[in-house]
C-alpha atoms as a PDB file:
ATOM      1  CA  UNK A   1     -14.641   5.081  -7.817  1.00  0.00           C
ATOM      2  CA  UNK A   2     -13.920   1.927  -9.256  1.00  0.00           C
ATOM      3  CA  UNK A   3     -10.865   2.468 -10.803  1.00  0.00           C
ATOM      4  CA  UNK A   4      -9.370   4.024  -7.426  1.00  0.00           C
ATOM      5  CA  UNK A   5      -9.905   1.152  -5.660  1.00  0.00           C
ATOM      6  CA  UNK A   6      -8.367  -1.557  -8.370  1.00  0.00           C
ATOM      7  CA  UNK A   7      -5.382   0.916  -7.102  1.00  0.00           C
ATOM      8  CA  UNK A   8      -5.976   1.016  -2.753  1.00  0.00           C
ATOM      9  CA  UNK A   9      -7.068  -2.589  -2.793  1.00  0.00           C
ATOM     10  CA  UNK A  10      -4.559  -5.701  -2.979  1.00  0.00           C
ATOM     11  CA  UNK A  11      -5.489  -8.656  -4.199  1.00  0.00           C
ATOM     12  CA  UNK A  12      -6.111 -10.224  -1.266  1.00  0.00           C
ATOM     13  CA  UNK A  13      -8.568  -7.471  -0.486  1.00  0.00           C
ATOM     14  CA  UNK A  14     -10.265  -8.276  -3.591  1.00  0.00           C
ATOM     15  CA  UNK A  15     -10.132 -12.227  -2.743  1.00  0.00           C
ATOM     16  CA  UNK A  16     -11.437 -11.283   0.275  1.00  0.00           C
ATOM     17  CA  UNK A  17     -14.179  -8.987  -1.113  1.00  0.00           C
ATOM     18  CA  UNK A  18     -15.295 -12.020  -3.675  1.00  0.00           C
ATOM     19  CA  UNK A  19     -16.190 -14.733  -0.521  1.00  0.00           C
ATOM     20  CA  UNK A  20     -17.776 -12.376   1.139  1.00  0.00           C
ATOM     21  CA  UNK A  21     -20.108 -10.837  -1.254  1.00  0.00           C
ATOM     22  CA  UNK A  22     -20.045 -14.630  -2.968  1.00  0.00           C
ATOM     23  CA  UNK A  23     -19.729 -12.910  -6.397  1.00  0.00           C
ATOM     24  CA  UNK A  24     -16.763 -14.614  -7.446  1.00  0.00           C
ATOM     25  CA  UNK A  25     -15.556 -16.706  -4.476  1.00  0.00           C
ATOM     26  CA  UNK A  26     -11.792 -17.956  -5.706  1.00  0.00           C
ATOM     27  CA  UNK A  27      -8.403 -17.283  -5.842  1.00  0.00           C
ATOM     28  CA  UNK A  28      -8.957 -15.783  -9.261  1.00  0.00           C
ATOM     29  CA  UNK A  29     -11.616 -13.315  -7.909  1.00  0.00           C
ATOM     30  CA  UNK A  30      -8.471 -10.498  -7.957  1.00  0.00           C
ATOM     31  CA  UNK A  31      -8.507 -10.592 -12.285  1.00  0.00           C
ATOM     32  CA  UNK A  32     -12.280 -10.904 -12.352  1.00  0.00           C
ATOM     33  CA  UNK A  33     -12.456  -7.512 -10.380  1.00  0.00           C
ATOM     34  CA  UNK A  34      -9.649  -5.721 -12.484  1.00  0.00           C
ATOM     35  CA  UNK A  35     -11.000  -6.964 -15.467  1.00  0.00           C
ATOM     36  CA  UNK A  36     -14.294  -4.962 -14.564  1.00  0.00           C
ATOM     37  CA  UNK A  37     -13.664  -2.212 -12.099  1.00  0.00           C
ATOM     38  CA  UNK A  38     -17.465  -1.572 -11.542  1.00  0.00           C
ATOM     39  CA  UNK A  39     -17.927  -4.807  -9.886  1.00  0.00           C
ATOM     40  CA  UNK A  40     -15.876  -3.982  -6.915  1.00  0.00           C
ATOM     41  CA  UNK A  41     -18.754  -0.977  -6.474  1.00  0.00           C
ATOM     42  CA  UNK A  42     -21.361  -3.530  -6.508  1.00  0.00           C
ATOM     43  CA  UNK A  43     -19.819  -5.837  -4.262  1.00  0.00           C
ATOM     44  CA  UNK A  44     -19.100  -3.059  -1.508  1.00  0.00           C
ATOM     45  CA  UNK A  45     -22.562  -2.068  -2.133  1.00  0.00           C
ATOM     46  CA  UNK A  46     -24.301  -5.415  -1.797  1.00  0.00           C
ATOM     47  CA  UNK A  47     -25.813  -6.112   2.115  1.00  0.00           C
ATOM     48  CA  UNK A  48     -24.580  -9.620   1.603  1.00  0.00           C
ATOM     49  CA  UNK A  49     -20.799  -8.479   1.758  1.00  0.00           C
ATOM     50  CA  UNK A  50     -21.185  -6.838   4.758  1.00  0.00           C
ATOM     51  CA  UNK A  51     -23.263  -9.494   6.368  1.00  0.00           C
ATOM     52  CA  UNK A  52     -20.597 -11.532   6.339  1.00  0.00           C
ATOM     53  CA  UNK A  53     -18.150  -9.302   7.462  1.00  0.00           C
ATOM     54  CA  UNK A  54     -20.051  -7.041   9.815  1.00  0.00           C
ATOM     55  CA  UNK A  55     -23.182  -9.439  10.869  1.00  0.00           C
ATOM     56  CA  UNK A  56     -23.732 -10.870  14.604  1.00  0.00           C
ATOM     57  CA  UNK A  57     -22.492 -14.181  13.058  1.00  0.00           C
ATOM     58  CA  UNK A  58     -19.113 -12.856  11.605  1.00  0.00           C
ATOM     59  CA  UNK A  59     -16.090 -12.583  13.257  1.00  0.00           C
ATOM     60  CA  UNK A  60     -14.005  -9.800  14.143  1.00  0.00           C
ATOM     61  CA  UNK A  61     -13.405  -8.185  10.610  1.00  0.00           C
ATOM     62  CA  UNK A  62      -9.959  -5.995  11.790  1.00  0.00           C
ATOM     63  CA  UNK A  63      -8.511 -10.174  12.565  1.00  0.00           C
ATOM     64  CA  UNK A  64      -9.981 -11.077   8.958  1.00  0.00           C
ATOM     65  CA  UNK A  65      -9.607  -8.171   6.396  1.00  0.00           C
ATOM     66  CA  UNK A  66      -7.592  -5.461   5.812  1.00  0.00           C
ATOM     67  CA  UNK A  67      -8.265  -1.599   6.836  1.00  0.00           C
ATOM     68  CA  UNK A  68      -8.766  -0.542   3.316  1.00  0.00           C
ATOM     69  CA  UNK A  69     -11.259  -2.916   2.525  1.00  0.00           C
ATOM     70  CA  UNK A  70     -12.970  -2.224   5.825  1.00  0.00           C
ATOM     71  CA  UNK A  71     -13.106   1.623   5.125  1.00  0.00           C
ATOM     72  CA  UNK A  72     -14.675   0.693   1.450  1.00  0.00           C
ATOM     73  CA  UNK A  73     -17.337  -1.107   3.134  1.00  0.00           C
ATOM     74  CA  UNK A  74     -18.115   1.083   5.943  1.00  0.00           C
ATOM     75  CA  UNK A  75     -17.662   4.099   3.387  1.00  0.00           C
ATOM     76  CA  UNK A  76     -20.283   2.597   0.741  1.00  0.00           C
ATOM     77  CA  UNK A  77     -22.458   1.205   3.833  1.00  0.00           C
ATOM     78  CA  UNK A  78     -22.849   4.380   5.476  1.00  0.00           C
ATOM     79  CA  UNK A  79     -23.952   6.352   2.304  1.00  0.00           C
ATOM     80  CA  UNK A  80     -26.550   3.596   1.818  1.00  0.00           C
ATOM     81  CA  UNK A  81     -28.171   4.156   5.278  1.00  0.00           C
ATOM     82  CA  UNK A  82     -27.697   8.077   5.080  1.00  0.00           C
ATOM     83  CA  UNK A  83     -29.649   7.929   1.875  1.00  0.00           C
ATOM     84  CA  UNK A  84     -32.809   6.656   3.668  1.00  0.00           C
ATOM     85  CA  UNK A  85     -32.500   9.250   6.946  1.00  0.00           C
ATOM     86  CA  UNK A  86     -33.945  12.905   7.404  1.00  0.00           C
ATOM     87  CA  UNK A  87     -32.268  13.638  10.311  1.00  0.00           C
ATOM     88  CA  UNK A  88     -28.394  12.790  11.556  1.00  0.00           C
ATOM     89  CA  UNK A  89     -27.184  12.283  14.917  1.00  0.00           C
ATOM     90  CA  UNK A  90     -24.436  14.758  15.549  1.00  0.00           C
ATOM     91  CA  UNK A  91     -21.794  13.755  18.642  1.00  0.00           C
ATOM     92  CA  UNK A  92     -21.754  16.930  21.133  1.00  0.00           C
ATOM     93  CA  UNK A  93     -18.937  16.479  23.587  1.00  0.00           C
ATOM     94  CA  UNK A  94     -18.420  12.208  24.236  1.00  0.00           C
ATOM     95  CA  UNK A  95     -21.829  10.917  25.148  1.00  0.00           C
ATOM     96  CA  UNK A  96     -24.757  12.987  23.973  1.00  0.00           C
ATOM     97  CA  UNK A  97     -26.248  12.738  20.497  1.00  0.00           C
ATOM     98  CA  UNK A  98     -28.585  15.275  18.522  1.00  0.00           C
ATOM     99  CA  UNK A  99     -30.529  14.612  15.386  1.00  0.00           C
ATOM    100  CA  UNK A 100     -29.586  17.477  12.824  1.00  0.00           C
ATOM    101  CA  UNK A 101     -31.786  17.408   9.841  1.00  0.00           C
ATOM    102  CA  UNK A 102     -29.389  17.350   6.776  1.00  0.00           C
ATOM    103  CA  UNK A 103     -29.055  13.093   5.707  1.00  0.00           C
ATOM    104  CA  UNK A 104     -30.393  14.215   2.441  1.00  0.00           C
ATOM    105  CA  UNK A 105     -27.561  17.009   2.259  1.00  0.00           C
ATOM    106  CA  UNK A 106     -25.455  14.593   3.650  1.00  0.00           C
ATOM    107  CA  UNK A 107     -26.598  12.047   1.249  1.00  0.00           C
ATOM    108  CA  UNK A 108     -26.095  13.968  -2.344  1.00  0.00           C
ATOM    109  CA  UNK A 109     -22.492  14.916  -1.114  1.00  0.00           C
ATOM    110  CA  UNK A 110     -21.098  11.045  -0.054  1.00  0.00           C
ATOM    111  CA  UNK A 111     -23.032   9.816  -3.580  1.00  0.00           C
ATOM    112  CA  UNK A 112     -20.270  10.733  -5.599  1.00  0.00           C
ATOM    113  CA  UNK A 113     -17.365   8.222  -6.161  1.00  0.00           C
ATOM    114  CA  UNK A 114     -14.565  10.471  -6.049  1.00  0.00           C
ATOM    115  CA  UNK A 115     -16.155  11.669  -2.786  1.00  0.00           C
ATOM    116  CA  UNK A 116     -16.034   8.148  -1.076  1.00  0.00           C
ATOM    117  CA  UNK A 117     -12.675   7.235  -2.693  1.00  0.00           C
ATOM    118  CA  UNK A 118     -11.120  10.195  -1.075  1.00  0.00           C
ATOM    119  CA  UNK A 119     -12.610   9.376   1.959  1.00  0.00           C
ATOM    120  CA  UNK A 120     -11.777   5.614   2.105  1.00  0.00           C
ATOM    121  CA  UNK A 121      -8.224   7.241   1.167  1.00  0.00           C
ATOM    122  CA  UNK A 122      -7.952   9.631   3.941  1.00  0.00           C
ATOM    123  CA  UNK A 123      -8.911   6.985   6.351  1.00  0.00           C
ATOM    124  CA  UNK A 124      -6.191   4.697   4.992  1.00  0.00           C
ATOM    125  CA  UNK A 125      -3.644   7.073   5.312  1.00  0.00           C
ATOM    126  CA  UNK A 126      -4.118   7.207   9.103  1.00  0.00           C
ATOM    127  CA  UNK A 127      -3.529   3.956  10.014  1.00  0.00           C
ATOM    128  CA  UNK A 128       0.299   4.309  10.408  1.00  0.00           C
ATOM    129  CA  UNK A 129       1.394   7.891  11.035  1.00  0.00           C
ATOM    130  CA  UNK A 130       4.872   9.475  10.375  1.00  0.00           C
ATOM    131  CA  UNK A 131       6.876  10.281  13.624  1.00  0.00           C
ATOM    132  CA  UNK A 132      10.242  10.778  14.737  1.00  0.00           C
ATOM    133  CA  UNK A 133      13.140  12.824  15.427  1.00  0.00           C
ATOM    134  CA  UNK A 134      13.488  16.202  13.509  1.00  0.00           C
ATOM    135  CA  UNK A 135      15.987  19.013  14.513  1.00  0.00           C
ATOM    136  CA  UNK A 136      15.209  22.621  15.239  1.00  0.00           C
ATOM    137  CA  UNK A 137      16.575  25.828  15.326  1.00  0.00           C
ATOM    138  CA  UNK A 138      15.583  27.636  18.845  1.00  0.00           C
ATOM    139  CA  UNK A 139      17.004  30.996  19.961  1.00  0.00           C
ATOM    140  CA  UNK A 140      20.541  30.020  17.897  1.00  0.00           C
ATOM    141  CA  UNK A 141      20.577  26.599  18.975  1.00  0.00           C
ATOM    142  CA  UNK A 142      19.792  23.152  17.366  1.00  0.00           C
ATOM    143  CA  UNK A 143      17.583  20.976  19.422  1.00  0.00           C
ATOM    144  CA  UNK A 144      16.019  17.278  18.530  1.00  0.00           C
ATOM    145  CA  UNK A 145      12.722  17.510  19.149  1.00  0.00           C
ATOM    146  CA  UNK A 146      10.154  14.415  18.203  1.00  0.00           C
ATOM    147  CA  UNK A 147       7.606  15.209  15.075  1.00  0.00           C
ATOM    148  CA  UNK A 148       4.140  13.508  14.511  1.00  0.00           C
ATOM    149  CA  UNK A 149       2.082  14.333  11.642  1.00  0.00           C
ATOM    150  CA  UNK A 150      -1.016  13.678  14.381  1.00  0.00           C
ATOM    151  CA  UNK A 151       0.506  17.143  15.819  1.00  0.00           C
ATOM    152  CA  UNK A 152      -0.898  19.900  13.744  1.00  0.00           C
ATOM    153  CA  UNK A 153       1.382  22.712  15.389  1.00  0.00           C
ATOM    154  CA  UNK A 154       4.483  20.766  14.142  1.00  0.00           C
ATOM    155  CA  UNK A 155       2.627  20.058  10.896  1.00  0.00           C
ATOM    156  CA  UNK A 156       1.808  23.479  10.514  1.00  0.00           C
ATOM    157  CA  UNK A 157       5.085  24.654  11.081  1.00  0.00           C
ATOM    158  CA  UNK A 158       6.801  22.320   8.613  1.00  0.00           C
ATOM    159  CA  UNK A 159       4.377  24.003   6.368  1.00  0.00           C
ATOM    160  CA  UNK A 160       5.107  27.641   7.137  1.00  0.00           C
ATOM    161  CA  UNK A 161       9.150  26.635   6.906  1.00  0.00           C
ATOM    162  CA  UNK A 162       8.896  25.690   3.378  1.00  0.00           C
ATOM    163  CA  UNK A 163       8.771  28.115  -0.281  1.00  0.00           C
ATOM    164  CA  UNK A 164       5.245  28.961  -0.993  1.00  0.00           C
ATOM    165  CA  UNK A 165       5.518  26.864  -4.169  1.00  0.00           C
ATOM    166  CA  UNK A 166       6.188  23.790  -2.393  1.00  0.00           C
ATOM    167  CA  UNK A 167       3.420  23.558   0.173  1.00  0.00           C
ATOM    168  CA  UNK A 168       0.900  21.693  -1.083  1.00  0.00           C
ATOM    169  CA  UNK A 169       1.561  18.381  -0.133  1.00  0.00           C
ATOM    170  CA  UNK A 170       1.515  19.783   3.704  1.00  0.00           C
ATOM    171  CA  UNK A 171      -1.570  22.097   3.110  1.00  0.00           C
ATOM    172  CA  UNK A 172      -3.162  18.956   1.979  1.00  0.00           C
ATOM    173  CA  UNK A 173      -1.859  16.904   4.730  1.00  0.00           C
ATOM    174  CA  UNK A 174      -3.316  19.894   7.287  1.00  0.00           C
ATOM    175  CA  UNK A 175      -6.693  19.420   5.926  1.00  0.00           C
ATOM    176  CA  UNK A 176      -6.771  15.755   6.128  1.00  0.00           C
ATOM    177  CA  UNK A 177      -5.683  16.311   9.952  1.00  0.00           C
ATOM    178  CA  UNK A 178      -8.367  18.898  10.507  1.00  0.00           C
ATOM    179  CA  UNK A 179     -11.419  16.219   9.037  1.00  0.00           C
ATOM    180  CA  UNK A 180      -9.753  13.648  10.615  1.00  0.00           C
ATOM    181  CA  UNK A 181      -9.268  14.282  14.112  1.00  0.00           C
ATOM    182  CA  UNK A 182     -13.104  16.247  13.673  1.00  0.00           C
ATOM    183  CA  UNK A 183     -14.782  13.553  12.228  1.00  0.00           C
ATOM    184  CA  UNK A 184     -12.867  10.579  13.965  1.00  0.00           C
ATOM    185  CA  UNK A 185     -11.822  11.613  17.190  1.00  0.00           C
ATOM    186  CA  UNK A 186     -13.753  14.658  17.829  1.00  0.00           C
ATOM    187  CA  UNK A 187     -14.167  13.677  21.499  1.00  0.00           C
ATOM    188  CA  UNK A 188     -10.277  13.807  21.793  1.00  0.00           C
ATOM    189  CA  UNK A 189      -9.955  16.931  20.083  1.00  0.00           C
ATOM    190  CA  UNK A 190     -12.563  18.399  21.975  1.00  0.00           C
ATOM    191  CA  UNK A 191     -10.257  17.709  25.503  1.00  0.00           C
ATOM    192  CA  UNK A 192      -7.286  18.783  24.208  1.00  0.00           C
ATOM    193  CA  UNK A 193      -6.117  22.125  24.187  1.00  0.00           C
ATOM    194  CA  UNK A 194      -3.797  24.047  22.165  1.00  0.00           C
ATOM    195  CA  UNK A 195      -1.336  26.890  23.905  1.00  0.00           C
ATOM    196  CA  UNK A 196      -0.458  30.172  22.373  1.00  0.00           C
ATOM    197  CA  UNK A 197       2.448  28.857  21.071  1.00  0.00           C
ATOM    198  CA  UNK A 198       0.552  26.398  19.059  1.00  0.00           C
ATOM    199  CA  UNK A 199      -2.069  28.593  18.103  1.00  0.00           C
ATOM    200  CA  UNK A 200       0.790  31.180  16.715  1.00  0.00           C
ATOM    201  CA  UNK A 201       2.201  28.181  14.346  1.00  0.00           C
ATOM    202  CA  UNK A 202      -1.129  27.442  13.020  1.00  0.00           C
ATOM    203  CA  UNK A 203      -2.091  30.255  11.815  1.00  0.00           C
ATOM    204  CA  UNK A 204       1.833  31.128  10.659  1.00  0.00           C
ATOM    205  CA  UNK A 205       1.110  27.958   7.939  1.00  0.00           C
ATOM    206  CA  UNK A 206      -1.312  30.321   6.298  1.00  0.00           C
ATOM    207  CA  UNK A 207       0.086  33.067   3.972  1.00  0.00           C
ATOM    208  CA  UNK A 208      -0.208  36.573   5.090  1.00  0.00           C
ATOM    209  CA  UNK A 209      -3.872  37.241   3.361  1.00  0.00           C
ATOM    210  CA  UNK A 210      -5.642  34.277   4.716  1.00  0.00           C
ATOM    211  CA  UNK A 211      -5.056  34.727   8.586  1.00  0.00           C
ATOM    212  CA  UNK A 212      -7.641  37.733   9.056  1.00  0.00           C
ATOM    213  CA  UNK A 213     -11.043  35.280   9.783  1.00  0.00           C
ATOM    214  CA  UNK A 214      -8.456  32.710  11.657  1.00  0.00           C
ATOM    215  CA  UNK A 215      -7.316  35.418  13.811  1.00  0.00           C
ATOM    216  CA  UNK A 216     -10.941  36.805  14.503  1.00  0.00           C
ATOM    217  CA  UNK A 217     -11.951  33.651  15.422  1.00  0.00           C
ATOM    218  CA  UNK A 218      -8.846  32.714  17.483  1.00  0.00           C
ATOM    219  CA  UNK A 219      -9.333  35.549  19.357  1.00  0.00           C
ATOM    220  CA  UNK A 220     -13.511  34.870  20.084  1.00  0.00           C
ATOM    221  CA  UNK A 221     -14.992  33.227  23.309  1.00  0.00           C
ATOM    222  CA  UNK A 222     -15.882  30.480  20.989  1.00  0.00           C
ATOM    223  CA  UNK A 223     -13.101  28.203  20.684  1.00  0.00           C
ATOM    224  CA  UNK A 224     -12.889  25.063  23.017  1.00  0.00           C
ATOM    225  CA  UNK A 225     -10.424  22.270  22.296  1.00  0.00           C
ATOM    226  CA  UNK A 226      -8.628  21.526  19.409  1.00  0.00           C
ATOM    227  CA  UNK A 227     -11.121  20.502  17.098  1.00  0.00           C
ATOM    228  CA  UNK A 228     -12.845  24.117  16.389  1.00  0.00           C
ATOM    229  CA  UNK A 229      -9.949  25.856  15.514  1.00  0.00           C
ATOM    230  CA  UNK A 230      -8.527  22.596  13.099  1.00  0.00           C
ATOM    231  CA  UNK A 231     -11.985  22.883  11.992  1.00  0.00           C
ATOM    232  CA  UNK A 232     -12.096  26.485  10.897  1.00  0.00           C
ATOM    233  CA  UNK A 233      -8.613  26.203   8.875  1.00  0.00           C
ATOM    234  CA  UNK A 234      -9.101  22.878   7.189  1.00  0.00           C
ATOM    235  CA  UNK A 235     -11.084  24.218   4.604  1.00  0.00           C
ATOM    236  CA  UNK A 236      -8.394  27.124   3.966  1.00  0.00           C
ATOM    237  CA  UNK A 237      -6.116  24.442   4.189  1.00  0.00           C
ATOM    238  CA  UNK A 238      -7.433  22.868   1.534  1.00  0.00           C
ATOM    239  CA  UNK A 239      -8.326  25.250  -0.965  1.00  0.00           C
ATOM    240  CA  UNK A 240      -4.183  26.363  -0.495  1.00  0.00           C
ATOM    241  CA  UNK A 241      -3.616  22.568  -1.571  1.00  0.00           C
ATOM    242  CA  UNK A 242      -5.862  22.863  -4.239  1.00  0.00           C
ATOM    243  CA  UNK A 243      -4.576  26.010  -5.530  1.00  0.00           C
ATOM    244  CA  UNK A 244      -1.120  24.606  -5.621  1.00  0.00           C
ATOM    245  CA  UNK A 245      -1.360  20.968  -7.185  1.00  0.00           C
ATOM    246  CA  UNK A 246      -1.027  20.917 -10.701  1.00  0.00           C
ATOM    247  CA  UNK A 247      -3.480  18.192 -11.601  1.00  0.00           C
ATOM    248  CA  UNK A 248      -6.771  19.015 -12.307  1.00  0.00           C
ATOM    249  CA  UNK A 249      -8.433  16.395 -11.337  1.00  0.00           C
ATOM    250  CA  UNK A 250      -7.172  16.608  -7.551  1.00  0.00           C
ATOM    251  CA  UNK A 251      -7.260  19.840  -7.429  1.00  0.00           C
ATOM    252  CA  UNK A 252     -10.892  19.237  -8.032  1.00  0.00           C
ATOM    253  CA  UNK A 253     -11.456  16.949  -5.487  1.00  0.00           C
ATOM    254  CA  UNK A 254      -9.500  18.981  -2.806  1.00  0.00           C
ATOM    255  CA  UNK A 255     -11.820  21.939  -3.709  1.00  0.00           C
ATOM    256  CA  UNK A 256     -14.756  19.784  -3.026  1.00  0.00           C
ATOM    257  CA  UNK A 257     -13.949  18.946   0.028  1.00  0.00           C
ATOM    258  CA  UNK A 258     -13.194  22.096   0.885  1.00  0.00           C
ATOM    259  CA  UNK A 259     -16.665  23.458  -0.208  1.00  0.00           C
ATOM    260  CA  UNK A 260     -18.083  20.522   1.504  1.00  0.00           C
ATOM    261  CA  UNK A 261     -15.688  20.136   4.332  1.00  0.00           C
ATOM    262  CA  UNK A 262     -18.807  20.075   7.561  1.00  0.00           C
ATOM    263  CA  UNK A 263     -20.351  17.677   5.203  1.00  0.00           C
ATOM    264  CA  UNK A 264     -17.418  15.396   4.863  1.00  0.00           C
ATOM    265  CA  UNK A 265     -16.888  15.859   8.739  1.00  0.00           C
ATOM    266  CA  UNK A 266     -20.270  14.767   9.758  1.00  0.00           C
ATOM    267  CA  UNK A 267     -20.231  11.804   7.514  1.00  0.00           C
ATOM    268  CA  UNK A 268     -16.813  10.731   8.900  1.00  0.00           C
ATOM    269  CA  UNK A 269     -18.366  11.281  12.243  1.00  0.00           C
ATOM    270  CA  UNK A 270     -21.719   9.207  11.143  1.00  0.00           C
ATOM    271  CA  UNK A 271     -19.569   5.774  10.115  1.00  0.00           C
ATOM    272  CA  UNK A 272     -17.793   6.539  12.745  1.00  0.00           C
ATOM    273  CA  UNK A 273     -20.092   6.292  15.291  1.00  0.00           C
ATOM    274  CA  UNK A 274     -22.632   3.287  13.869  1.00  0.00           C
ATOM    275  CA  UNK A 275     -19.238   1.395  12.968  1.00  0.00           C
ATOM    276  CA  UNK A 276     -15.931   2.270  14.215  1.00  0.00           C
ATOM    277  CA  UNK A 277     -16.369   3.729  17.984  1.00  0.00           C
ATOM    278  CA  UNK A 278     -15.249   0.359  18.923  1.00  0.00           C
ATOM    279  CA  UNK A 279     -12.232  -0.226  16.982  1.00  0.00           C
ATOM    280  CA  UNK A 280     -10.817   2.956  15.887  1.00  0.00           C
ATOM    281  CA  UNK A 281      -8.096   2.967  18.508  1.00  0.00           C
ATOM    282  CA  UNK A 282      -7.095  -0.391  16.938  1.00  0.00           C
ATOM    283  CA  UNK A 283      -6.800   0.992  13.853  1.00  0.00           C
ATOM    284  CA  UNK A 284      -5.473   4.478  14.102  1.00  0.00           C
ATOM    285  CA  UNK A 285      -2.208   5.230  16.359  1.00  0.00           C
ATOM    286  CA  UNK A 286      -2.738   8.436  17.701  1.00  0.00           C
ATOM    287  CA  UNK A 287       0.980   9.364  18.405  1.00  0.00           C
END
């Protein structure tokens, strides 16, 4: 969405964006883009732009752009490419792929602008993460314990700690986690384990009359790693986020996502894969 991205990128983004599509290579190429939103679309969307920025004859684009121009690119790229594929690798465990059959399911969903400008968002938003000290209360006594947002039990119990009322913006941020770490790292999530502990704190962020599926599941042969059980809240997660933000027009969005949530997931996984494998550990801290 044009108008989104006027917002994420800087105008040295948008510089950057003009000499590399060649649309309007000059230091004024920031005003010629915010005087007509839709041209940054076209730009991301032209093969030229990311030619120059991607091609064999390019250098490294993390030493040359920024990570929110490079997610617009790779965001815009991949649903060009989906659109012209029946079938989908999907990533089991860290080496083998399978085609699924679904690019043009895959394909209708990451069409939408709103869809890819939440996306290029969410990716943003992970390349510094919030950590550091934060006290708790433990069997009467205060103890400093370290808190990552990259942690979902901690998230998830920051979430259960506050009024109802005032949840959505972790809710949100649980979702986010859960598409994230599925779609991005889903080798990592799949080798990392959660204890009881954990699992108890996760499903504690959800009110009383959403646990009963979590809990059947949680207690199923099926879960291995991480990445199921983020993967079978974050659309709850979501839908909670969406039921508590007061603007339609996220609300929307988050509700999308949440119907779509696989679909966003496989995407994710999709750019991450033809694009990112490579350089996603230089561009998202994972602690």
């Amino acid at each position: 969405m044009s108008n989104r991205y006027v917002e994420l990128l800087s105008a040295a983004d948008l510089e950057a964006l003009g000499r590399a599509s060649g649309h309007q290579p000059g230091p004024e190429a920031a005003a010629w883009f915010r005087a007509e939103p839709t041209r940054i679309d076209r730009a991301l969307d032209d093969p030229v732009t990311f030619e120059q920025l991607f091609g064999p004859d390019s250098p490294e684009p993390l030493a040359t752009v920024s990570p929110p121009l490079i997610f617009a690119l790779l965001v815009h790229r991949g649903a060009d490419e989906i659109g012209d594929r029946h079938h989908v690798p999907e990533r089991v465990g860290s080496r083998l792929l399978l085609p699924v059959f679904d690019g043009e399911q895959l394909a209708r969903f990451i069409a939408e602008p709103a869809t890819r400008a939440f996306l290029v968002e969410l990716l943003g938003s992970y390349t510094r993460v919030l950590s550091g000290p934060r006290w708790e209360k433990s069997r009467g006594r205060w103890r400093r314990r370290r808190f990552s947002e990259m942690n979902p039990a901690q998230l998830a119990q920051l979430a259960a700690e506050q009024p109802m009322a005032e949840r959505a913006g972790a809710y949100r941020r649980l979702g986010d986690l859960a598409l994230f770490l599925n779609g991005v790292f889903p080798d990592d999530s799949a080798r990392r384990t959660l204890s009881p502990i954990e699992l108890e704190r996760i499903v504690r962020s959800l009110p009383p009359g959403h646990r009963t599926d979590p809990m059947r599941l949680l207690q199923s042969d099926r879960i291995d790693g991480t990445g199921p059980v983020l993967a079978a809240l974050g659309p709850s997660w979501y839908r909670l986020a969406a039921d508590l933000v007061p603007l339609p027009g996220i609300s929307g969005e988050l509700r999308n996502v949440a119907e779509h949530f696989d679909q966003a997931r496989r995407f994710l996984a999709f750019v991450t894969d033809r694009y990112l494998w490579n350089r996603r550990d230089r561009l998202f801290p994972l602690s």
